[in-house]
C-alpha atoms as a PDB file:
ATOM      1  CA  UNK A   1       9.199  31.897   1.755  1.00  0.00           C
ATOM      2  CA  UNK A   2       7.819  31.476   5.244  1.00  0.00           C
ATOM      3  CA  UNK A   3       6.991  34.384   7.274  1.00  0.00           C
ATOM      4  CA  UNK A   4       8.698  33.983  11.361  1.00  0.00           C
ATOM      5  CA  UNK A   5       5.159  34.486  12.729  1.00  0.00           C
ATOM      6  CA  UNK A   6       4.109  31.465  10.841  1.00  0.00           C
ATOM      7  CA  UNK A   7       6.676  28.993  12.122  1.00  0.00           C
ATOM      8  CA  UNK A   8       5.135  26.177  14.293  1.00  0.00           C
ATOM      9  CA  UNK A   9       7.143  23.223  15.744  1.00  0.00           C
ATOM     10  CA  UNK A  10       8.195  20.489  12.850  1.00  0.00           C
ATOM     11  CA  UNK A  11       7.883  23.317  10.522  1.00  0.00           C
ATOM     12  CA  UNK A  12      11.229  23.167   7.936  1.00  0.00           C
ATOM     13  CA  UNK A  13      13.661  26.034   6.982  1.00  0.00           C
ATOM     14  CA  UNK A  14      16.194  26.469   5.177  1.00  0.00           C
ATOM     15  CA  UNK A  15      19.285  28.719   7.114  1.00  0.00           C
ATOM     16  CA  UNK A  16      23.013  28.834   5.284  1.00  0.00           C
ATOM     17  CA  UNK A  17      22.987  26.486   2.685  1.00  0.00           C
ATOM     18  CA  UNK A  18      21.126  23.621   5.718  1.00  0.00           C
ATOM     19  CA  UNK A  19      17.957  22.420   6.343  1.00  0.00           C
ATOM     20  CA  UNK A  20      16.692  23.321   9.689  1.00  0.00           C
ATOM     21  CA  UNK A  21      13.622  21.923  11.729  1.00  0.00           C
ATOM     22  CA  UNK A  22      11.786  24.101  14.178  1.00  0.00           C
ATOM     23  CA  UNK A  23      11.802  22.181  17.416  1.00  0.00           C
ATOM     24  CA  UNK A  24       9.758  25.207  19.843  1.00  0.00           C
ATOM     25  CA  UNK A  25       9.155  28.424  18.708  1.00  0.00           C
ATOM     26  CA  UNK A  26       8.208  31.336  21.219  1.00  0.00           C
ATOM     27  CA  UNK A  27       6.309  34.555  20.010  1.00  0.00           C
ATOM     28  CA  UNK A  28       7.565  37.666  22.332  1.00  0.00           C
ATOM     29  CA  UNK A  29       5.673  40.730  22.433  1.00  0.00           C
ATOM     30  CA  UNK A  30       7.725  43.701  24.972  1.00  0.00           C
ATOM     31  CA  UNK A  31       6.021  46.273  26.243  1.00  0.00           C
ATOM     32  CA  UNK A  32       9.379  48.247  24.582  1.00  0.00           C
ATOM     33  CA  UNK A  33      10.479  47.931  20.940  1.00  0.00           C
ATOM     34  CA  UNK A  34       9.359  45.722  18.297  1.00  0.00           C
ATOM     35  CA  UNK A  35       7.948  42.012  18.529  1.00  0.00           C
ATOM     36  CA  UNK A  36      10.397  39.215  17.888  1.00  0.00           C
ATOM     37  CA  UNK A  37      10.144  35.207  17.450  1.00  0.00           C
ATOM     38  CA  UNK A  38      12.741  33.422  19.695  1.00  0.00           C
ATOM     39  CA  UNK A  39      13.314  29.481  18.372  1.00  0.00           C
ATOM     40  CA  UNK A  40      15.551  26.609  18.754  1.00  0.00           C
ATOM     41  CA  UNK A  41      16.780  24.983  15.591  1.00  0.00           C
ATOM     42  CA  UNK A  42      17.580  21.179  14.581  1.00  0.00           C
ATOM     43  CA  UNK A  43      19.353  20.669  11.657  1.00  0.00           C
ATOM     44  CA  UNK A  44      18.582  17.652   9.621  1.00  0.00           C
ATOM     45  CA  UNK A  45      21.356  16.335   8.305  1.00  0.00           C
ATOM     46  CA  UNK A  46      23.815  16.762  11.199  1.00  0.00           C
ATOM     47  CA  UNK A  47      21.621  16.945  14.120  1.00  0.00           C
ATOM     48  CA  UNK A  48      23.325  19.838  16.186  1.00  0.00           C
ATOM     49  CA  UNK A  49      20.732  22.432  17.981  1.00  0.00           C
ATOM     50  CA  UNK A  50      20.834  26.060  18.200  1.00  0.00           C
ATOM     51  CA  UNK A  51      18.816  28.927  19.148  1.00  0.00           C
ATOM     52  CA  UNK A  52      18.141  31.917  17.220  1.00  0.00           C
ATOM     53  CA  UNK A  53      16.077  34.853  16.997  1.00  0.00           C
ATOM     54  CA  UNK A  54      13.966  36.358  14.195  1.00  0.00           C
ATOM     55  CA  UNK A  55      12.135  39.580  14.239  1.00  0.00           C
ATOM     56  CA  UNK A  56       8.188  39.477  13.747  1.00  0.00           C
ATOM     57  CA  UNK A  57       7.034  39.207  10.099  1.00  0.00           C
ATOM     58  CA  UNK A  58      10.684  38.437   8.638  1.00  0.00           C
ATOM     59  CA  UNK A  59      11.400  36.182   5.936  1.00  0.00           C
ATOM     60  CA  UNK A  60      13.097  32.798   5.892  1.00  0.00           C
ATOM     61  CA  UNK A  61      13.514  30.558   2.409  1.00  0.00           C
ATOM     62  CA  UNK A  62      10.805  27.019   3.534  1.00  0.00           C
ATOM     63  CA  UNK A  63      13.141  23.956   2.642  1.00  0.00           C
ATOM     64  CA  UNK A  64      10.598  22.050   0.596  1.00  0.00           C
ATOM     65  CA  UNK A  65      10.980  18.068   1.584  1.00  0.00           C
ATOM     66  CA  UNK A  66      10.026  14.949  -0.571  1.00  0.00           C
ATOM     67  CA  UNK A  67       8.565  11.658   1.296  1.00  0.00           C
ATOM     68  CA  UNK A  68       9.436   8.498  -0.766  1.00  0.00           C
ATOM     69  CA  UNK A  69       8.403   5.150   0.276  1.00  0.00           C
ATOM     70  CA  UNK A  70      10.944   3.275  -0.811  1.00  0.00           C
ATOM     71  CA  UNK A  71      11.960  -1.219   0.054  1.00  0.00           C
ATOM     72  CA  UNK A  72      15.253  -2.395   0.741  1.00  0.00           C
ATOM     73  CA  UNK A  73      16.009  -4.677  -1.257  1.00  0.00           C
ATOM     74  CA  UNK A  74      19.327  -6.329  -0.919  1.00  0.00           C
ATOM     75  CA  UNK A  75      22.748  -5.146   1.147  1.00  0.00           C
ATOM     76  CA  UNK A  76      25.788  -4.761  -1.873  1.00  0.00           C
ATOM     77  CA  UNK A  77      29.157  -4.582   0.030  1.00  0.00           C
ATOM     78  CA  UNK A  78      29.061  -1.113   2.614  1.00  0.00           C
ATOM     79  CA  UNK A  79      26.011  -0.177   0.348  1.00  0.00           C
ATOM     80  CA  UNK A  80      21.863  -0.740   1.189  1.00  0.00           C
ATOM     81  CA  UNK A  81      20.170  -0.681  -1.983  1.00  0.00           C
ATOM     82  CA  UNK A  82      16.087   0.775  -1.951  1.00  0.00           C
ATOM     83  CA  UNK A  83      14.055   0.341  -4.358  1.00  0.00           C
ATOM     84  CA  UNK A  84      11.704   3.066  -5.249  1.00  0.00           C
ATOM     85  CA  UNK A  85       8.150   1.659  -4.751  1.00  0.00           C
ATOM     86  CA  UNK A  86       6.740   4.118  -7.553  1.00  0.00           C
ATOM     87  CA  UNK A  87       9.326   4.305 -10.444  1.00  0.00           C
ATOM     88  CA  UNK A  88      11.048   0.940  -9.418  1.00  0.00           C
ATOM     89  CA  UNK A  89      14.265   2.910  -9.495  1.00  0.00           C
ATOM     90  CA  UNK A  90      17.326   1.763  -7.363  1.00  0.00           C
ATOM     91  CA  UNK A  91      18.633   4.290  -4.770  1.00  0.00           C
ATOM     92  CA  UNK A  92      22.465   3.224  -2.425  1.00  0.00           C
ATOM     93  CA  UNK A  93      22.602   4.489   0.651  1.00  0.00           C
ATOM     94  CA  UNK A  94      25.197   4.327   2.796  1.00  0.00           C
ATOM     95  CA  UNK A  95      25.448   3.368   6.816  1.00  0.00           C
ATOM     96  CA  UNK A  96      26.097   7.236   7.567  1.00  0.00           C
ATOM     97  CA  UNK A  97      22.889   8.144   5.443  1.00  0.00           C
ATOM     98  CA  UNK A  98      20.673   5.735   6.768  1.00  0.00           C
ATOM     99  CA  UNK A  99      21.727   6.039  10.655  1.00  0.00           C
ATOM    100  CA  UNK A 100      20.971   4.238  13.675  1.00  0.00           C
ATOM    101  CA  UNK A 101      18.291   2.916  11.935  1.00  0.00           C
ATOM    102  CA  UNK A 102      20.329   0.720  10.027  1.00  0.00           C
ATOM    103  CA  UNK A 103      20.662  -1.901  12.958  1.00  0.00           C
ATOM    104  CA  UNK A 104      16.675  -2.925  12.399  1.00  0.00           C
ATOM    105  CA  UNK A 105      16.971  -3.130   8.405  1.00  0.00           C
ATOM    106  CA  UNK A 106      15.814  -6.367   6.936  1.00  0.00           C
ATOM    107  CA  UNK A 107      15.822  -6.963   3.689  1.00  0.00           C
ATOM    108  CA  UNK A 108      12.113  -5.692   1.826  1.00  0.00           C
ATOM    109  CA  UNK A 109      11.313  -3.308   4.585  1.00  0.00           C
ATOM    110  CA  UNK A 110       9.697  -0.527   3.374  1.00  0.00           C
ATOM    111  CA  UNK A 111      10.536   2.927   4.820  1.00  0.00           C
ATOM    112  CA  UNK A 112       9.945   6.114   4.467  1.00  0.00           C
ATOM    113  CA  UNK A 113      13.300   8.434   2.627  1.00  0.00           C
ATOM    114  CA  UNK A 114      13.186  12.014   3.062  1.00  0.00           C
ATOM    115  CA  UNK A 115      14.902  14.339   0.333  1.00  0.00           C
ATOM    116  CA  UNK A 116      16.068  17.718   0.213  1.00  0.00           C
ATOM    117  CA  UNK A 117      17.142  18.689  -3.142  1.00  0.00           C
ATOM    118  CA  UNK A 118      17.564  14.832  -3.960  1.00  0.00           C
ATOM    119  CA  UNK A 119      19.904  14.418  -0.962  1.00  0.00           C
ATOM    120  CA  UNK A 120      18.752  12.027   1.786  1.00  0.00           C
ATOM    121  CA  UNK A 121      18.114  14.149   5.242  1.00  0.00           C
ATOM    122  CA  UNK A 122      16.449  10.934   7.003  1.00  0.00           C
ATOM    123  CA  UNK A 123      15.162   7.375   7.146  1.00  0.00           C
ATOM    124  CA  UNK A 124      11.996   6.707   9.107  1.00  0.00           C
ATOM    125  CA  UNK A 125      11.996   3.525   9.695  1.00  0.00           C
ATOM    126  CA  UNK A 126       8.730   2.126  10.973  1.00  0.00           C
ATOM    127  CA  UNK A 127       7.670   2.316  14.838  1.00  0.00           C
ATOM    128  CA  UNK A 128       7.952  -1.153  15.544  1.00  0.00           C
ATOM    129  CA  UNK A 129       9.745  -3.919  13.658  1.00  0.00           C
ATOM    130  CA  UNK A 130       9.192  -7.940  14.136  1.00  0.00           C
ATOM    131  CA  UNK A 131      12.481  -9.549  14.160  1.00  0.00           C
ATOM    132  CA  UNK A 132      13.330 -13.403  15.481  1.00  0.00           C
ATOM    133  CA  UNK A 133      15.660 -14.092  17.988  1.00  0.00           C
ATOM    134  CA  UNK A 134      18.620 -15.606  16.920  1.00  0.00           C
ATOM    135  CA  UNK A 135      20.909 -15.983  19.987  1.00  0.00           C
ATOM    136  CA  UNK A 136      20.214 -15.656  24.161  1.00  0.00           C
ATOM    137  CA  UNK A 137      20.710 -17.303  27.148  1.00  0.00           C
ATOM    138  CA  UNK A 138      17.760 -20.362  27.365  1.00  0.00           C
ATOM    139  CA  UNK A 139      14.798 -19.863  29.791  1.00  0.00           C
ATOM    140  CA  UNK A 140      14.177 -21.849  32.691  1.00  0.00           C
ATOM    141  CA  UNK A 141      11.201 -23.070  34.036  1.00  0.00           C
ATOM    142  CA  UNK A 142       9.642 -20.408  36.196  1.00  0.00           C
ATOM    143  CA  UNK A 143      10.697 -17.597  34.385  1.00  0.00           C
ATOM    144  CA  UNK A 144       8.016 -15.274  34.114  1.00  0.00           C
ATOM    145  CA  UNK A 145       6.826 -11.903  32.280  1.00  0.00           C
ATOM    146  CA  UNK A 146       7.276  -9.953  35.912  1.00  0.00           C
ATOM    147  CA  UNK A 147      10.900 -10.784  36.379  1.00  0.00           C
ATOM    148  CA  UNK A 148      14.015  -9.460  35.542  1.00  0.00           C
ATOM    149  CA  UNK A 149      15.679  -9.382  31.791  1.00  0.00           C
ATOM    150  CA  UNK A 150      18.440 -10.423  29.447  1.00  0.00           C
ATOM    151  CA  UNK A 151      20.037 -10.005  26.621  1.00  0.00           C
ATOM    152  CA  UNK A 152      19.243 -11.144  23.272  1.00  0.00           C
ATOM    153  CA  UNK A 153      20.678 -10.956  19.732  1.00  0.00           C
ATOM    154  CA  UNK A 154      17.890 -10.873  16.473  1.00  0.00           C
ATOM    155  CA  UNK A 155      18.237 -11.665  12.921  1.00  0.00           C
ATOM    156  CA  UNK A 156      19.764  -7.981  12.028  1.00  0.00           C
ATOM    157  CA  UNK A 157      22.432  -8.737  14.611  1.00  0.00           C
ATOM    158  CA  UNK A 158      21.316  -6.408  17.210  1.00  0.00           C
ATOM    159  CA  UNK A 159      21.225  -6.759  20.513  1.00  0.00           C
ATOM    160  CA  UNK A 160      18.084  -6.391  22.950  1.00  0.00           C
ATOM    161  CA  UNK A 161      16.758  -6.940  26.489  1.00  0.00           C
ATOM    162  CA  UNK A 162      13.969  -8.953  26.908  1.00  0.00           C
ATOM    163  CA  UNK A 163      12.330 -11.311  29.372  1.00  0.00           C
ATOM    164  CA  UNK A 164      13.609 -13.916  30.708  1.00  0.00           C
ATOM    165  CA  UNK A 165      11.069 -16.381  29.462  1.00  0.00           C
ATOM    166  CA  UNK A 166      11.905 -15.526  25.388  1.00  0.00           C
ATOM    167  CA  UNK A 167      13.593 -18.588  23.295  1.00  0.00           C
ATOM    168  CA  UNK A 168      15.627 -18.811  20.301  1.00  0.00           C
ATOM    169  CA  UNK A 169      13.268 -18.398  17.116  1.00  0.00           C
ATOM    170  CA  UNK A 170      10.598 -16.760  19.011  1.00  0.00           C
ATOM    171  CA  UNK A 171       9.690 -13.279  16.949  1.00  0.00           C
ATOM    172  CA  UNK A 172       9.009 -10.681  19.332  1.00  0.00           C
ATOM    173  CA  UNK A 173       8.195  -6.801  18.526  1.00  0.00           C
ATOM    174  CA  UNK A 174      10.469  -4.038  18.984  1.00  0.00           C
ATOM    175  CA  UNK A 175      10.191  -0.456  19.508  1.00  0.00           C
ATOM    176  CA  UNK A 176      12.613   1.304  16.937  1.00  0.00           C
ATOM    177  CA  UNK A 177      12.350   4.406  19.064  1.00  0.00           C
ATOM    178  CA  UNK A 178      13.570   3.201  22.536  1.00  0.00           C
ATOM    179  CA  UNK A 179      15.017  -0.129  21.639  1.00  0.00           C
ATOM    180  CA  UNK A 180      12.611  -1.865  23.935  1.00  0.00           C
ATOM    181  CA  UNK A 181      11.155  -5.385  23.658  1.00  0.00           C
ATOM    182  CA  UNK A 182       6.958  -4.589  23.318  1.00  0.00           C
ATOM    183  CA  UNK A 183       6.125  -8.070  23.089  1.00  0.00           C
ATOM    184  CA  UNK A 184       5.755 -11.522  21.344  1.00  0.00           C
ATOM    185  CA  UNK A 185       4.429 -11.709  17.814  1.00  0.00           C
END
């Protein structure tokens, strides 16, 4: 159990049968009646946001979260198969579990899993990923790093805007976060 006046932003809860992440959290003291903890709420496995009040001091059940690091191994069908990097056990996900993430998965990529009474909330992919550029428009001499951009297509068959002046099989760096090119590897 986690006390209201304890809650602090990326703190977890657990809220009708959900798991709920505190995203801000506001402490309100009135000169009138009793002290109360205003928050807004992101629930992990579906996303949606709401705000809700708490008195001072109450009670909420802390949803206790596991971190596995865990490789994908191999895609089987609709299914991406992880490998716990521990117990060597085999985990399926499927593309609803894994999420948007799924369009920078390459096979024995290690990411982090996060479970909730053994049921996925999240992937966490890493921050960046190096992937080679399988298809785009070729460059032409005096193309350069200042100018404009254009699409490209990588290995995982995503598409990506970079500079003008990236080839086929070049492996540049991309931000998982923003989907933005960071640069040539």
């Amino acid at each position: 159990m986690i006390s209201s006046n304890d809650f602090r932003s990326g703190v977890t809860i657990e809220l009708d049968g959900s798991v709920w992440r505190v995203i801000e959290f506001l402490h309100v003291k009135p000169g009138k009646g009793s002290a109360f903890v205003r928050t807004k709420l992101k629930n992990a496995q579906s996303g949606n946001v709401v705000e809700r009040t708490f008195r001072a001091g109450e009670t909420v059940p802390q949803a206790v979260l596991e971190k596995r690091t865990m490789q994908h191994t191999y895609k089987e069908g609709d299914q991406y198969v992880f490998m716990d990097m521990e117990t060597f056990e085999e985990r399926h996900l499927s593309e609803s579990e894994i999420g948007s993430g799924v369009k920078y998965l390459k096979e024995e990529m290690e990411v982090n899993i996060v479970f909730w009474n053994e049921r996925v909330l999240e992937v966490e992919l890493p921050t960046s990923v190096v992937l080679e550029v399988t298809q785009t428009d070729p460059g032409v001499k005096g193309d350069t790093a200042t100018g404009g951009t254009k699409p490209a297509i990588v290995e995982t068959g995503t598409q990506v805007m970079v500079p003008l002046f990236i080839t086929i099989g070049e492996r540049i760096k991309i931000d998982t976060r923003t989907d933005s090119y960071l640069g040539r590897e």
